[in-house]
N, C-alpha and C. Protein backbone atom coordinates (compact mmCIF):
# COMPACT_ATOMS: atom_id res chain seq x y z
N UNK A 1 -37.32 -99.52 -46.34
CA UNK A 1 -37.06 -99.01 -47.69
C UNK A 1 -37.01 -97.49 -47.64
N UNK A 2 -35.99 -97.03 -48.21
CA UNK A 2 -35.88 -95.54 -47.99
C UNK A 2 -36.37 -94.76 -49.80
N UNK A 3 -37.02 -93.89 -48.93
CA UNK A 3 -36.90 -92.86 -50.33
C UNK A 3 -36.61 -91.68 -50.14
N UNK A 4 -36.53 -91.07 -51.76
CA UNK A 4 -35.58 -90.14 -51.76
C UNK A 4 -36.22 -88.39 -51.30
N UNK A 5 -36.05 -87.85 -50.71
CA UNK A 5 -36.82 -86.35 -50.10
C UNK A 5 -36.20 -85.24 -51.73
N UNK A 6 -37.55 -84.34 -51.65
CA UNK A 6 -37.07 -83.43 -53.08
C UNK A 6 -36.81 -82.15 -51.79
N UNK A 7 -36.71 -81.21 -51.93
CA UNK A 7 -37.32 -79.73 -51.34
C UNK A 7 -37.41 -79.09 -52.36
N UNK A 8 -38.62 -78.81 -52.56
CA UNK A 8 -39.27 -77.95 -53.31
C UNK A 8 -39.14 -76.34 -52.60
N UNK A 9 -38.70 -76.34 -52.01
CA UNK A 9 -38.64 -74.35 -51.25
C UNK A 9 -37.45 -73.67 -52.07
N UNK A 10 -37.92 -72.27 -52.90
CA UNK A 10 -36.27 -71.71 -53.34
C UNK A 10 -35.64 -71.31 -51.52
N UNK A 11 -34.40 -71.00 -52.04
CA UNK A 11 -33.62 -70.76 -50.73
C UNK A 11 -34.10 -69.48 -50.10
N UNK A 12 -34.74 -68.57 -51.23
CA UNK A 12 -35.42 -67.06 -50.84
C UNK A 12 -36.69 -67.49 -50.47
N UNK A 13 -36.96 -68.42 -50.19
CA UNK A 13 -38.07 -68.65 -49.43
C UNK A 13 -38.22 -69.32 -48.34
N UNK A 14 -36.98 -70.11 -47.97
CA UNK A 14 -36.76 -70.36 -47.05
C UNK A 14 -36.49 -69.79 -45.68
N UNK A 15 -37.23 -70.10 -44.13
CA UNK A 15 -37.13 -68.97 -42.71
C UNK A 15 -36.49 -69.66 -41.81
N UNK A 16 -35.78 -69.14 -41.21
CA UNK A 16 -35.20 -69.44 -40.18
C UNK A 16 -36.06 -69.80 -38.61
N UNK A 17 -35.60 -70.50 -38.34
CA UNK A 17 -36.50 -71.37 -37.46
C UNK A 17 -36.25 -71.26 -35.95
N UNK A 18 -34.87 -70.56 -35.56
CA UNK A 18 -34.34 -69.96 -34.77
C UNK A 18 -35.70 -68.59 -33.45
N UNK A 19 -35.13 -68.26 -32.48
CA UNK A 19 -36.00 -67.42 -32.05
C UNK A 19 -35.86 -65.73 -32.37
N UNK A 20 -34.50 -65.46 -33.29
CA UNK A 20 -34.19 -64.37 -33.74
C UNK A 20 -33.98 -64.43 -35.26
N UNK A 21 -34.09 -63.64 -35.97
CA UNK A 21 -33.76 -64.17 -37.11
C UNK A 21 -32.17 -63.64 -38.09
N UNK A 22 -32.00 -63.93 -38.78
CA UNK A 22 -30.40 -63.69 -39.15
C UNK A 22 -30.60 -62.42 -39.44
N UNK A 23 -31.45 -62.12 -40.57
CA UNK A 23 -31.55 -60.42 -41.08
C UNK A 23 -31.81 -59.59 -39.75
N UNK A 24 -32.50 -60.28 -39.09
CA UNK A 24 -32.36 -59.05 -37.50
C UNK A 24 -31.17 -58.66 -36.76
N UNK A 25 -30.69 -59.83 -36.51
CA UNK A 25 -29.18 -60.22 -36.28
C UNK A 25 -28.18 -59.05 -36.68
N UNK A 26 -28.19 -59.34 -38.25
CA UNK A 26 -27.44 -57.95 -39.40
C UNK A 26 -27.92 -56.51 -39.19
N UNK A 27 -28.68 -56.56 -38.86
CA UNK A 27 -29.85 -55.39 -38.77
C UNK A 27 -29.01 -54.68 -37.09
N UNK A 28 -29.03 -55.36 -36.25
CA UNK A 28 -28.35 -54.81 -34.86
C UNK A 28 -27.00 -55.02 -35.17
N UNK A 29 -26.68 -55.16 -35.90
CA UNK A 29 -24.91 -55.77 -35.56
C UNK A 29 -24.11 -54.17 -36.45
N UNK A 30 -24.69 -54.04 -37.40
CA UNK A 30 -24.54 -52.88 -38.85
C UNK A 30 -24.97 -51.81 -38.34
N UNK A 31 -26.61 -51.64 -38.38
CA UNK A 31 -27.52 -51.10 -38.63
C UNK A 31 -26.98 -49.92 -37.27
N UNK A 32 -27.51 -50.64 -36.41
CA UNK A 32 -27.56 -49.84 -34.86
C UNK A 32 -26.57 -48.58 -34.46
N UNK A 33 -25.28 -49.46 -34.55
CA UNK A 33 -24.12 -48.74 -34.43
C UNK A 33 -23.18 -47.51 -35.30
N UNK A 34 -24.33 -47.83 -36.66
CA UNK A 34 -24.17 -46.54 -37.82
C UNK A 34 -25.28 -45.78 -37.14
N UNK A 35 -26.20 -45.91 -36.49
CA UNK A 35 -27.27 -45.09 -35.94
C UNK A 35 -26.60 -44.21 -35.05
N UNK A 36 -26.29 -44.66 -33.66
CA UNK A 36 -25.72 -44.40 -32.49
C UNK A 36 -24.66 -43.53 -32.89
N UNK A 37 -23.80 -43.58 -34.15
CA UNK A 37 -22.67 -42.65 -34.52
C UNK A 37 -22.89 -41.40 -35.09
N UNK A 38 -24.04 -42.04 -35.58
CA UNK A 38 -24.85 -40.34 -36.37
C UNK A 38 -25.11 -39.85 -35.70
N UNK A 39 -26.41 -40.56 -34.62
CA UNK A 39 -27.13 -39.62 -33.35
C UNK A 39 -26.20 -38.63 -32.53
N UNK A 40 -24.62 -39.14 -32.12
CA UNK A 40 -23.83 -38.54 -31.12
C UNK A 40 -22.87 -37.62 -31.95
N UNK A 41 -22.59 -38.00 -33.50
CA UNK A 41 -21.95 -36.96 -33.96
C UNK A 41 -23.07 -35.52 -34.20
N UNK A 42 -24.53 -35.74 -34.47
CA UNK A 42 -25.09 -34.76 -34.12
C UNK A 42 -25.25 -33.90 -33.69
N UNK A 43 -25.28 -34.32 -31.95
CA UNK A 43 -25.52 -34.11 -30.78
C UNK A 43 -24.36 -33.00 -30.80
N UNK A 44 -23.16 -33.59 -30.81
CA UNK A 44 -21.33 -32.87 -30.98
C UNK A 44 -21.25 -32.02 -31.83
N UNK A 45 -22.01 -32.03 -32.96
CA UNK A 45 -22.21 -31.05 -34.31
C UNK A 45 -22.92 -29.86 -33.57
N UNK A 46 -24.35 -29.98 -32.71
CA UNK A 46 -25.32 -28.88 -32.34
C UNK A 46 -24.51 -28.42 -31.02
N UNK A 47 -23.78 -28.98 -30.08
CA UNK A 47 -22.78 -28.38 -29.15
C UNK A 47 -21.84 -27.71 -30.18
N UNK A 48 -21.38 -27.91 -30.57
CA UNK A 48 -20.25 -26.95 -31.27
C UNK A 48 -20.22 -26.17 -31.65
N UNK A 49 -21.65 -25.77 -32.37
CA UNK A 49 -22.77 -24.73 -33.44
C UNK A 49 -22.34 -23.83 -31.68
N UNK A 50 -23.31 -24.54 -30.74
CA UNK A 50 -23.67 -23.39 -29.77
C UNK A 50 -22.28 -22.82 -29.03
N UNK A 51 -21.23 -23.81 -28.95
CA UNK A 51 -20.18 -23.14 -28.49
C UNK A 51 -19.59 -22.11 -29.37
N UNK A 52 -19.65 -22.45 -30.46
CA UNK A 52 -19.26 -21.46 -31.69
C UNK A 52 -19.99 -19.68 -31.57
N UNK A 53 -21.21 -20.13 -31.17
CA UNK A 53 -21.77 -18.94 -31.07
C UNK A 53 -21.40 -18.18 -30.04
N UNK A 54 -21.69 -18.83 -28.95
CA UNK A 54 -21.06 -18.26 -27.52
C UNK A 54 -19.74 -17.38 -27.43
N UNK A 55 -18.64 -18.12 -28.46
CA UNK A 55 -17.33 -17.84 -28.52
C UNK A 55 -17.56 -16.37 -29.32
N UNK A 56 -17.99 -16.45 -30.82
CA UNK A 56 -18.49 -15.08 -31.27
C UNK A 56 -19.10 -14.31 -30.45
N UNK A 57 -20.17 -14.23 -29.83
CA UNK A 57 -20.97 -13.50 -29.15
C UNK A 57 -19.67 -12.38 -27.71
N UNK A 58 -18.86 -13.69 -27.07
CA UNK A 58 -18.46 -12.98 -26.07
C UNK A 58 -17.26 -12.30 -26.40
N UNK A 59 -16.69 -12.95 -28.23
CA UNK A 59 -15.56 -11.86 -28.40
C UNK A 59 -16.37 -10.56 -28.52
N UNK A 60 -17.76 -10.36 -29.68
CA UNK A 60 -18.14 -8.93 -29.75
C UNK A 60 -18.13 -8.19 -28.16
N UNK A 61 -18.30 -8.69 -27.87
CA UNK A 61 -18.88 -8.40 -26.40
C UNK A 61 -17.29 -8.06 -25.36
N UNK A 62 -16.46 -8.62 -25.37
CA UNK A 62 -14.99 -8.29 -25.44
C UNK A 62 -14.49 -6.99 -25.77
N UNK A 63 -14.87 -6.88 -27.54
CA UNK A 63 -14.38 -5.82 -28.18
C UNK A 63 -15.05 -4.35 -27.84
N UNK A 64 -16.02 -4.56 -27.23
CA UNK A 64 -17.13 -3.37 -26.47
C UNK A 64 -16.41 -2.70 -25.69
N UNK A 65 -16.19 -4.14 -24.46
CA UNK A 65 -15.62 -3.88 -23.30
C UNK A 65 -14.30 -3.36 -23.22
N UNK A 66 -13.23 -3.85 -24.08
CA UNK A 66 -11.99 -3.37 -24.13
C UNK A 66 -11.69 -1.74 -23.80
N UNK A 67 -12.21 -1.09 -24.30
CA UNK A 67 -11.66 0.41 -24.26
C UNK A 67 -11.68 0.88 -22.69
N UNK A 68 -13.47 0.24 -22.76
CA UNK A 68 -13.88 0.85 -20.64
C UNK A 68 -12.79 0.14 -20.35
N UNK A 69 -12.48 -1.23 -20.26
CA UNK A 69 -11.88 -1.90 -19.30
C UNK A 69 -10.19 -0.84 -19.16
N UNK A 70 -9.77 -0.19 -20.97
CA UNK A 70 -8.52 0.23 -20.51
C UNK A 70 -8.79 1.52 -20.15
N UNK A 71 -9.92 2.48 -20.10
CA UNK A 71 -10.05 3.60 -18.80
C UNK A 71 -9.88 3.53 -18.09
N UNK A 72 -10.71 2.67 -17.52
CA UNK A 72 -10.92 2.26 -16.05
C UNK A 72 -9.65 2.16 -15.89
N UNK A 73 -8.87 1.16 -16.19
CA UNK A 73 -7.20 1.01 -15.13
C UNK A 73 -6.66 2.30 -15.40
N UNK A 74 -6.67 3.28 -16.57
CA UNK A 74 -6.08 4.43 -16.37
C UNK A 74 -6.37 5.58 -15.42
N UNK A 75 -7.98 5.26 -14.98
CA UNK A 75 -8.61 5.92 -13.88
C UNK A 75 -8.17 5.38 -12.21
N UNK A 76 -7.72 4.38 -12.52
CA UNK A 76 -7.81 3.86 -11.35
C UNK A 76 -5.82 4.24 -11.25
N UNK A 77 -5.49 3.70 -12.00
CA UNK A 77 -3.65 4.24 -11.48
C UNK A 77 -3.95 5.50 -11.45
N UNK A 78 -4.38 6.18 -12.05
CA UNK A 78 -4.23 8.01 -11.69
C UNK A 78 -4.61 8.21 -10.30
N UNK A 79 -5.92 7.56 -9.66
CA UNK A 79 -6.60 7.72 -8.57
C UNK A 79 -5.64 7.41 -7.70
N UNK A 80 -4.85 6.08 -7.99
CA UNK A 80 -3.75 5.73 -7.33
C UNK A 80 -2.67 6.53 -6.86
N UNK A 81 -2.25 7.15 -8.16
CA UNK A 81 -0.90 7.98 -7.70
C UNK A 81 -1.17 9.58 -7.32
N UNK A 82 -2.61 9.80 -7.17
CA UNK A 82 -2.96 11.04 -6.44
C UNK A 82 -2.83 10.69 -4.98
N UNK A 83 -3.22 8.98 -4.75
CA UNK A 83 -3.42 8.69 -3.05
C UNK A 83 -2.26 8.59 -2.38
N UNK A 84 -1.07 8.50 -3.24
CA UNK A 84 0.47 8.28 -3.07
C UNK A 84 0.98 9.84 -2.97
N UNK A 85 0.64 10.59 -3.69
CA UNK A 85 0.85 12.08 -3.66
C UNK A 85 0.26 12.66 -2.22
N UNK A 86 -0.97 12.72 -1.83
CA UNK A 86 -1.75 12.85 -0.79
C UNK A 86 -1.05 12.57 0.28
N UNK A 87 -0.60 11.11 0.45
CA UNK A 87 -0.19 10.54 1.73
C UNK A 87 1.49 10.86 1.61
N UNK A 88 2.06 11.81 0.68
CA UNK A 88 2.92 11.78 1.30
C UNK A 88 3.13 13.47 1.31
N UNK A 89 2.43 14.13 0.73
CA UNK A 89 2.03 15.53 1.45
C UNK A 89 1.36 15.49 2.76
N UNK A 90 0.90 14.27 3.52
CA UNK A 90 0.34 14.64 4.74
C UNK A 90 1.41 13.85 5.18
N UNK A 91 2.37 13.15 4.72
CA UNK A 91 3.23 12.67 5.99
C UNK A 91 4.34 13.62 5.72
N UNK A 92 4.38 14.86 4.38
CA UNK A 92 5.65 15.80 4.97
C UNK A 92 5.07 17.02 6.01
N UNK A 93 3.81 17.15 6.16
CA UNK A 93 3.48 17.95 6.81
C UNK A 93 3.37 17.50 8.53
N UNK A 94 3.19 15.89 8.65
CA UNK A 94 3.11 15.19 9.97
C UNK A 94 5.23 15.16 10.17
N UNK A 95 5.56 15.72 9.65
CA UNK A 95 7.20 15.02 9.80
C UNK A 95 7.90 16.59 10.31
N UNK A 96 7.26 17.79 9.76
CA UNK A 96 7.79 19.03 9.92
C UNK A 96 7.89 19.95 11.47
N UNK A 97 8.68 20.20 11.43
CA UNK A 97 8.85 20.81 12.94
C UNK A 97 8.39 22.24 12.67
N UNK A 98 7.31 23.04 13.77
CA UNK A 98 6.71 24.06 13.38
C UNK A 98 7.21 25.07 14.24
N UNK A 99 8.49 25.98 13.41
CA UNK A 99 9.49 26.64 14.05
C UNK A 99 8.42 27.99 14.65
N UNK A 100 7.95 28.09 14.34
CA UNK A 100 7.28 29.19 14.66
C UNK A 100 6.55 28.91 16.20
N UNK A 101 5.62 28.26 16.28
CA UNK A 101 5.71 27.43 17.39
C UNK A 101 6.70 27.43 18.70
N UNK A 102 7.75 26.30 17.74
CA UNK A 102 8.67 26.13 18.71
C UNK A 102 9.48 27.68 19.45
N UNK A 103 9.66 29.01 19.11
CA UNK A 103 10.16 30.14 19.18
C UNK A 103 9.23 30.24 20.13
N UNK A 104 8.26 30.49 19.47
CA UNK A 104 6.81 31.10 20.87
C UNK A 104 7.53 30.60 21.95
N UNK A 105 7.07 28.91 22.37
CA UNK A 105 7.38 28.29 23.54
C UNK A 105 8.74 28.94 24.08
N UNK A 106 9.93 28.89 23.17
CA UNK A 106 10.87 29.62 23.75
C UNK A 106 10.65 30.74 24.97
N UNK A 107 10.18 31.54 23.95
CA UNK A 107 10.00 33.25 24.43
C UNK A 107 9.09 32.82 25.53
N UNK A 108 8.32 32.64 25.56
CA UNK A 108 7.04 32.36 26.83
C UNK A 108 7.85 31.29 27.90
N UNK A 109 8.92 30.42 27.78
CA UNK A 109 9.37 30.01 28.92
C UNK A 109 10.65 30.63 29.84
N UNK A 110 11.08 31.72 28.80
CA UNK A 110 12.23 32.66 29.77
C UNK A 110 11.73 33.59 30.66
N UNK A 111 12.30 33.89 31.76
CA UNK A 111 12.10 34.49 32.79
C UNK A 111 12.53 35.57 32.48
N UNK A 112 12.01 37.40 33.08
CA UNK A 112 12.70 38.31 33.12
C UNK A 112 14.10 38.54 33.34
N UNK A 113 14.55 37.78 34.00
CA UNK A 113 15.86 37.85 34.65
C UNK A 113 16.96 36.85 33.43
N UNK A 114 16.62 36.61 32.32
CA UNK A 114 17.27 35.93 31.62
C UNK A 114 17.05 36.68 29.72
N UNK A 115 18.25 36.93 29.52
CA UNK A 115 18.40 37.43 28.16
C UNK A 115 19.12 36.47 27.08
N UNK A 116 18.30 36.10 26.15
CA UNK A 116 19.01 35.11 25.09
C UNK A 116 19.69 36.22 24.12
N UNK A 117 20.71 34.99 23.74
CA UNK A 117 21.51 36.25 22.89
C UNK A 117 21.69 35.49 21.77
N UNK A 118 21.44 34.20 21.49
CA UNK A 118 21.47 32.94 19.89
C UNK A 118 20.33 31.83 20.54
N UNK A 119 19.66 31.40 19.03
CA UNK A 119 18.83 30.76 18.86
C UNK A 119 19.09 30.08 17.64
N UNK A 120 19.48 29.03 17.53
CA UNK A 120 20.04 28.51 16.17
C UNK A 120 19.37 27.45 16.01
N UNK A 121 18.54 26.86 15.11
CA UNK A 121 17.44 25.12 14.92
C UNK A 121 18.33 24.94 13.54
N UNK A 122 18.87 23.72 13.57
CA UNK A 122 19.42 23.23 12.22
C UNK A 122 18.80 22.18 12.14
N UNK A 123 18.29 21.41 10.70
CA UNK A 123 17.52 20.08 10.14
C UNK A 123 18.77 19.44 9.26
N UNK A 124 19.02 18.08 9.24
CA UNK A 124 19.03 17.38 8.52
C UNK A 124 18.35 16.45 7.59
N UNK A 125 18.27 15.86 6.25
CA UNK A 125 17.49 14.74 5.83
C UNK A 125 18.54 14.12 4.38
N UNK A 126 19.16 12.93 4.86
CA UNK A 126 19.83 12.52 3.91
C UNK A 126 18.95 12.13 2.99
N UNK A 127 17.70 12.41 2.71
CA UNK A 127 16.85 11.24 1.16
C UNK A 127 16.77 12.16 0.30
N UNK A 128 16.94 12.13 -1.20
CA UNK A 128 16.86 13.13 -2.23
C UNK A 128 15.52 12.38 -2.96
N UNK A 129 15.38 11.22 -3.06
CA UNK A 129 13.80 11.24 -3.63
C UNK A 129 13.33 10.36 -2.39
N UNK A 130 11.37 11.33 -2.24
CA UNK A 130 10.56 10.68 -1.06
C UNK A 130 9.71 10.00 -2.09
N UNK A 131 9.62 8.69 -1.27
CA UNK A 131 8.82 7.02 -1.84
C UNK A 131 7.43 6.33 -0.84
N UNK A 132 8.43 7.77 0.33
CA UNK A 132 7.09 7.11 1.16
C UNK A 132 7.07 8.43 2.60
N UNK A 133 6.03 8.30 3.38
CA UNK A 133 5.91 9.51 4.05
C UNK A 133 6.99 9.50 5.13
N UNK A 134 7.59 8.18 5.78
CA UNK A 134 8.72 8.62 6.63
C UNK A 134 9.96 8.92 5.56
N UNK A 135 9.82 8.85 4.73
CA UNK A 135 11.34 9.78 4.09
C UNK A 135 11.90 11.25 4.77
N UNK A 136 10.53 11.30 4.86
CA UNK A 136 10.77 13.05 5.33
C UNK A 136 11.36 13.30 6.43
N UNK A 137 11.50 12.43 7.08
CA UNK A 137 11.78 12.60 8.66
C UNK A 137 13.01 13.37 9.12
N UNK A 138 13.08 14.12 10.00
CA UNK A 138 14.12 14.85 9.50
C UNK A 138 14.83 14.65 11.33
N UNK A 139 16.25 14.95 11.52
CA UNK A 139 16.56 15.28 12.53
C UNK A 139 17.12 16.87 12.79
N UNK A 140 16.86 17.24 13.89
CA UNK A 140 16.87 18.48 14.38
C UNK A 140 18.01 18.74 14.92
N UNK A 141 18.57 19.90 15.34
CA UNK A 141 19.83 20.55 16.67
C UNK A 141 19.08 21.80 17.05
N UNK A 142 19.31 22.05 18.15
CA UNK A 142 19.13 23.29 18.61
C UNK A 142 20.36 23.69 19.35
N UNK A 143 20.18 25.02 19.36
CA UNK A 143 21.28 25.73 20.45
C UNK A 143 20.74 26.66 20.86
N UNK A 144 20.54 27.10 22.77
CA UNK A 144 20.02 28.42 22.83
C UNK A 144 21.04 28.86 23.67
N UNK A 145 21.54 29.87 23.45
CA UNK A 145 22.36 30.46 24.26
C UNK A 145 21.81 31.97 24.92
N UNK A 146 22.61 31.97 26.19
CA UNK A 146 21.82 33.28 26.85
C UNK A 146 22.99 34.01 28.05
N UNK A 147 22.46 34.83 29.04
CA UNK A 147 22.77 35.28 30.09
C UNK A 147 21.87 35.06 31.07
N UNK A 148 22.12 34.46 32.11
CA UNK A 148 21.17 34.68 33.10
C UNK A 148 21.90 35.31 34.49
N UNK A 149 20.76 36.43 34.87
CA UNK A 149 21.36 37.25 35.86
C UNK A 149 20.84 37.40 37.83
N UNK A 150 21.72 37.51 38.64
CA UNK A 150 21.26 37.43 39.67
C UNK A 150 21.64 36.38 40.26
N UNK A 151 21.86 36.39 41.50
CA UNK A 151 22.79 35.75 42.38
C UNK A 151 22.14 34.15 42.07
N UNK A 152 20.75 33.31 41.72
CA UNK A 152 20.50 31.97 41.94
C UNK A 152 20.47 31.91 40.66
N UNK A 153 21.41 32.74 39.72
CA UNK A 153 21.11 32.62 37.96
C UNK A 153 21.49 30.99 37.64
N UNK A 154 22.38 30.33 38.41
CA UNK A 154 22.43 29.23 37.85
C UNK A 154 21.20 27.81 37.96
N UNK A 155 20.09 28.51 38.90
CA UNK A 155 19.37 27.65 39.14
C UNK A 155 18.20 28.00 38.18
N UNK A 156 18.29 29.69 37.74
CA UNK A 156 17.58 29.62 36.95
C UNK A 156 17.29 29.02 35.66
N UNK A 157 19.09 28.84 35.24
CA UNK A 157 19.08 28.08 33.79
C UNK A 157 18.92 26.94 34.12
N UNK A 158 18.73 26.22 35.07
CA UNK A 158 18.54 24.94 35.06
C UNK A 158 16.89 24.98 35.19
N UNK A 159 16.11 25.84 35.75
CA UNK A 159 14.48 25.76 35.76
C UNK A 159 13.88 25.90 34.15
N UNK A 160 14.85 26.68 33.58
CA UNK A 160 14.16 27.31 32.19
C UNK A 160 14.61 25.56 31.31
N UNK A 161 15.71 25.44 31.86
CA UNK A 161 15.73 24.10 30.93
C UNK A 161 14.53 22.94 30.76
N UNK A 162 14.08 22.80 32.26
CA UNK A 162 13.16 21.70 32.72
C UNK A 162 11.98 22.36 31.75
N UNK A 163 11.78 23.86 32.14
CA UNK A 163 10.36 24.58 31.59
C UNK A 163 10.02 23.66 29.89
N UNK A 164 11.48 24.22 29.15
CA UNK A 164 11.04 24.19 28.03
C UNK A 164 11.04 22.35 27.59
N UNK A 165 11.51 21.47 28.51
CA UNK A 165 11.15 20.27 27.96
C UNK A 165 9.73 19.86 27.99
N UNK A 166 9.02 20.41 28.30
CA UNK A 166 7.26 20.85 29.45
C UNK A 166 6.78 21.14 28.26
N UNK A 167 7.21 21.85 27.45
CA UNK A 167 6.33 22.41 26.03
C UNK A 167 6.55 21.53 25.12
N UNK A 168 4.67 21.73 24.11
CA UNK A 168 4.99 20.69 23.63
C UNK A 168 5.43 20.18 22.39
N UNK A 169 6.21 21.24 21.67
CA UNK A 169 7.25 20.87 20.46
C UNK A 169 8.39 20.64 20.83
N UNK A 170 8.85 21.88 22.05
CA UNK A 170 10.33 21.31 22.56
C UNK A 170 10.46 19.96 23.14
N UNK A 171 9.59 19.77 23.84
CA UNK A 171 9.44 18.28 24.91
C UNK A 171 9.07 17.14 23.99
N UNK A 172 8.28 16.96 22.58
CA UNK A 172 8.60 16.28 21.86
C UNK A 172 9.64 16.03 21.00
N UNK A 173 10.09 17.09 20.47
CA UNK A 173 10.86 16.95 19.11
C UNK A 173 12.22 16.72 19.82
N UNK A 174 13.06 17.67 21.07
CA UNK A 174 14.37 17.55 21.75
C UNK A 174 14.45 16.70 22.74
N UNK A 175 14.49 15.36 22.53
CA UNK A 175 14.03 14.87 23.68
C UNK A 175 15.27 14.80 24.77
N UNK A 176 16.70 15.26 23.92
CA UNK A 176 18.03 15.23 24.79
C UNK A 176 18.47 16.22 25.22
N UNK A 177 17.47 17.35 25.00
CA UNK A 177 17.63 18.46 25.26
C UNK A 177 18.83 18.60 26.71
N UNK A 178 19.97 18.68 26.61
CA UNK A 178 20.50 19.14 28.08
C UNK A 178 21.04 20.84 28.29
N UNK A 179 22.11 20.87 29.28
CA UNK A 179 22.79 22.12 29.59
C UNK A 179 23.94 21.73 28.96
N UNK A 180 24.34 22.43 27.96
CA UNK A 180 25.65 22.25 26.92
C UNK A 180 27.11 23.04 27.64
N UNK A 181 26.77 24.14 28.56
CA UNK A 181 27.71 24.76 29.12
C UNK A 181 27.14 25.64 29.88
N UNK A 182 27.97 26.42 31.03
CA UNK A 182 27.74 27.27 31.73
C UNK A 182 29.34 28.18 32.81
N UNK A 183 28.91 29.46 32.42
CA UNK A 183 30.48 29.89 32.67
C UNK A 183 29.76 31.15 33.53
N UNK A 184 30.61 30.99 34.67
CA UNK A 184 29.80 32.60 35.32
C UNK A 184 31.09 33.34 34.96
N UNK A 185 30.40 34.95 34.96
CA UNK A 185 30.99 36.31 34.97
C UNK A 185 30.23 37.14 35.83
N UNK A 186 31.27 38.43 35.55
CA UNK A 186 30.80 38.91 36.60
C UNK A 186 30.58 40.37 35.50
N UNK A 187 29.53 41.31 35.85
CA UNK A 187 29.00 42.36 35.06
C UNK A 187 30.11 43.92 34.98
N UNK A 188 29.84 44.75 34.21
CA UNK A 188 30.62 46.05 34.90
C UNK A 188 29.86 46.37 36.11
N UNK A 189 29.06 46.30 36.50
CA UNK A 189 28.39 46.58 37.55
C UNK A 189 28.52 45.96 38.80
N UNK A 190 29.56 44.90 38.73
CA UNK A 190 29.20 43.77 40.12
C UNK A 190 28.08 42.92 39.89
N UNK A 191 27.54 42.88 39.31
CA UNK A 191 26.37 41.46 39.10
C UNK A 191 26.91 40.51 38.67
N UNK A 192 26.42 39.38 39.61
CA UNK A 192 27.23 37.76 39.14
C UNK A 192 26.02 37.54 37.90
N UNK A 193 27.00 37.26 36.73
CA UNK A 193 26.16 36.61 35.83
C UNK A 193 26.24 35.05 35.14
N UNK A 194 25.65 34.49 34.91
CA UNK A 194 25.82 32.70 33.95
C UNK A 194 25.87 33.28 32.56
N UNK A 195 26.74 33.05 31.83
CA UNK A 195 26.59 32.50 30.44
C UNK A 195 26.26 31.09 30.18
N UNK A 196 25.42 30.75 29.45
CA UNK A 196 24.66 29.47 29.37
C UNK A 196 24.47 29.31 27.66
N UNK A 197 24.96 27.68 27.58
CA UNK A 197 23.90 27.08 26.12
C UNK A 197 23.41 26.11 26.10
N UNK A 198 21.98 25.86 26.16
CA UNK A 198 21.54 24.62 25.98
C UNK A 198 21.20 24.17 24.95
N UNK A 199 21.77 22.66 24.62
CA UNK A 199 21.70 22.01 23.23
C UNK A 199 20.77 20.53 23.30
N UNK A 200 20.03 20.74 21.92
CA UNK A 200 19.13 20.00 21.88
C UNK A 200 19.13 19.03 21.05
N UNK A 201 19.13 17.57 20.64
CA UNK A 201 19.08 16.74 19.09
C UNK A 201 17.52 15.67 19.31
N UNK A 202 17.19 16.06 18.01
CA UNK A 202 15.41 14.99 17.65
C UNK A 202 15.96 13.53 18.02
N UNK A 203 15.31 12.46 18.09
CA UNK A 203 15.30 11.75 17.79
C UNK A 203 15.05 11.58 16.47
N UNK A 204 15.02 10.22 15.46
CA UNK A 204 14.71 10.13 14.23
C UNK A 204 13.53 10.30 14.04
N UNK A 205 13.32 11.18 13.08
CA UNK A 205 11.40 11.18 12.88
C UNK A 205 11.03 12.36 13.88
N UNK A 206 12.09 12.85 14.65
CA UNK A 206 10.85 14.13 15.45
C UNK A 206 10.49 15.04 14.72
N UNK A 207 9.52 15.32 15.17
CA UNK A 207 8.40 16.60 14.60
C UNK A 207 7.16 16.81 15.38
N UNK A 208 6.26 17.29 14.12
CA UNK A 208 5.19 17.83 15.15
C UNK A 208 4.51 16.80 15.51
């Protein structure tokens, strides 16, 4: 015989019998993940604050620096184009042939028995603006012309030639230095004499 069951429980009083319960359930499913979004937009809110600051801080800090920073390069190209000035006043002075010099050696390698009568040094330099210190470089000519007297005069112009390649502006700077000509005469007096010219060209770049 069956009878009939009432339930007396309202439904708000009724529990779940389960090992979790439904409102917990709602509670992680809702709850949690509105948490976790706040916590990390936070987190992203207080990074941003501090990047924000950082960003202000290092423009002031920028605007400080700006002026030194544009001295400084104006100090430093000036420093620059004094070192460009410098190096190429010491490479026109390393490029120059020092005629004065070179004359001495002359005079000090002729023999009594030999009279110059022309001394001519001509320079070339095709560059109209110098960019750098070999611009300067210049090429040279020489011409010395003379008399040399006395019966072995022709051996003499050939000793004075060797002499002056021996010195050391002529022997650097002429390095082709040869005997350009030689014509004997003879004196009012009967003395056999040489007329002589020896001609000289730099290589590129000779000098001192």
């Amino acid at each position: 015989m069956n009878y009939p069951r009432v339930n007396l429980l309202k439904k708000s009083e009724q529990r779940y019998q389960g090992a979790v319960s439904r409102r917990f359930v709602l509670v992680c499913v809702v709850v949690v993940p509105i948490l976790f979004i706040t916590t990390l937009s936070g987190i992203k809110l207080i990074q941003y604050t501090s990047v924000q600051s950082s960003l202000k801080s290092n423009r002031e800090l920028w605007v400080s620096l700006e002026p030194r920073l544009a001295s400084y390069m104006d100090e430093r190209k000036g420093l620059s184009e004094n070192q460009r000035v410098m190096e190429l006043i010491e490479g026109w002075q390393g490029t120059q042939l020092s005629l004065s010099d070179l004359l001495a050696e002359i005079q000090d390698s002729v023999p009594a028995n030999v009279q110059l009568t022309r001394v001519a040094i001509r320079s070339e330099s095709g560059k109209l603006v110098y960019a750098k210190p070999t611009d300067f470089s210049k090429e040279y000519s020489l011409a010395v012309q003379g008399i040399a007297q006395g019966e072995r005069a022709e051996e003499v112009v050939i000793t004075l030639l060797k002499d002056l390649l021996k010195t050391e502006h002529m022997g650097s700077t002429f390095k082709s230095a040869k005997l350009g000509s030689m014509r004997k005469r003879v004196g009012s007096d009967g003395q056999t004499m040489q007329e002589f010219r020896l001609d000289g060209s730099s290589a590129k770049g000779g000098g001192r």
